[in-house]
Protein backbone atom coordinates (compact mmCIF):
# COMPACT_ATOMS: atom_id res chain seq x y z
CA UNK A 1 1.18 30.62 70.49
CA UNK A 2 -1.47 28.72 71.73
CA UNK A 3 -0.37 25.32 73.95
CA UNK A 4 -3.44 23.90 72.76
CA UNK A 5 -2.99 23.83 69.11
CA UNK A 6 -0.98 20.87 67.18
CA UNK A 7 2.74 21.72 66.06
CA UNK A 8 0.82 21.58 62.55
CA UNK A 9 -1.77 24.02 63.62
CA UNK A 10 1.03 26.29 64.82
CA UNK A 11 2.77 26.41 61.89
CA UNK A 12 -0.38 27.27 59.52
CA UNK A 13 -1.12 30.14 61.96
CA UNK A 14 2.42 31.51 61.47
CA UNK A 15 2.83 31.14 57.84
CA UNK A 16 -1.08 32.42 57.66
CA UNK A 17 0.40 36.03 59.50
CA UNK A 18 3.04 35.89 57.57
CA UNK A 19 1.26 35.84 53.93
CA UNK A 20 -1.22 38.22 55.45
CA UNK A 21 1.91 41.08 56.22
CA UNK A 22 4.21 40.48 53.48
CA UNK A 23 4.70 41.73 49.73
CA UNK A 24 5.94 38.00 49.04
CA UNK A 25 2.30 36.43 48.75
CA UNK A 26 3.72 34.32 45.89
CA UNK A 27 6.38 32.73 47.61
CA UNK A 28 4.27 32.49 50.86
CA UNK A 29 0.94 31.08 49.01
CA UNK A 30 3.56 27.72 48.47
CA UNK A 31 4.66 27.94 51.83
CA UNK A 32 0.85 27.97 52.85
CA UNK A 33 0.12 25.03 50.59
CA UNK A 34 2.63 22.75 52.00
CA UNK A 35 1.29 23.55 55.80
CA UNK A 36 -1.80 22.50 54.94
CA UNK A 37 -0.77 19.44 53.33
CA UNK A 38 1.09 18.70 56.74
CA UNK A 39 -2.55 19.54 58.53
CA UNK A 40 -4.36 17.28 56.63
CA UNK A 41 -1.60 14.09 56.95
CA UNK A 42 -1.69 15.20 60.44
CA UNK A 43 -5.75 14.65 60.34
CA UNK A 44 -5.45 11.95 58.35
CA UNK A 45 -3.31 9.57 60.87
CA UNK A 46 -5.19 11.17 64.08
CA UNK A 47 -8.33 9.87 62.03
CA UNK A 48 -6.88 6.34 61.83
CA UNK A 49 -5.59 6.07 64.81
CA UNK A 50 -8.97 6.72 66.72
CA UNK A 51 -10.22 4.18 64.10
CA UNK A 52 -7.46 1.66 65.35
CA UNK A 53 -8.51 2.20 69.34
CA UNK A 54 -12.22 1.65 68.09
CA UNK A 55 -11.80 -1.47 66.19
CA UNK A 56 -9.38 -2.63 68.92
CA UNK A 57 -12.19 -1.58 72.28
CA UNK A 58 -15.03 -3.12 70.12
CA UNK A 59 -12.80 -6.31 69.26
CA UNK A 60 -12.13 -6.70 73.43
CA UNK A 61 -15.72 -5.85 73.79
CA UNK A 62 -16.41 -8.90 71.80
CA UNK A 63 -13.92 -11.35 73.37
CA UNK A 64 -14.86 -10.14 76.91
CA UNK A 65 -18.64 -10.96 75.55
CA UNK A 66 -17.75 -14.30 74.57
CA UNK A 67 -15.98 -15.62 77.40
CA UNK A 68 -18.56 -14.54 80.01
CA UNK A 69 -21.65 -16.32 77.57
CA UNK A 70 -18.96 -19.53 77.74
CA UNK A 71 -18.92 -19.87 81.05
């Protein structure tokens, strides 16, 4: 598999070849569901935490603003 690819990623590519060769699609369809439930959390907190380093350059970007108008 594919260094590049999140440990999420992975694991929806696996179950994915696994529901496309197997006569247990039911079974596998649940499987499916819960791997992309852990893709999207996995979204979800890289989306917040590039929110987090934006807030946090824009707030230095502020305070290093400030101090060089103060002096």
């Amino acid at each position: 598999m594919n260094e590049n690819f999140t440990p999420a990623q992975q694991k929806l590519f696996q179950v994915l070849d696994k529901i496309n060769s197997s006569p247990f699609r039911e079974e596998l369809m649940t499987e499916g569901h819960e791997a992309l439930d852990e893709a999207v959390a996995e979204n979800q907190r890289l989306q917040d935490s590039i929110h987090q380093a934006s807030t946090a350059m824009r707030n230095a970007r502020q305070c290093n603003q400030g101090e060089t108008a103060g002096q």
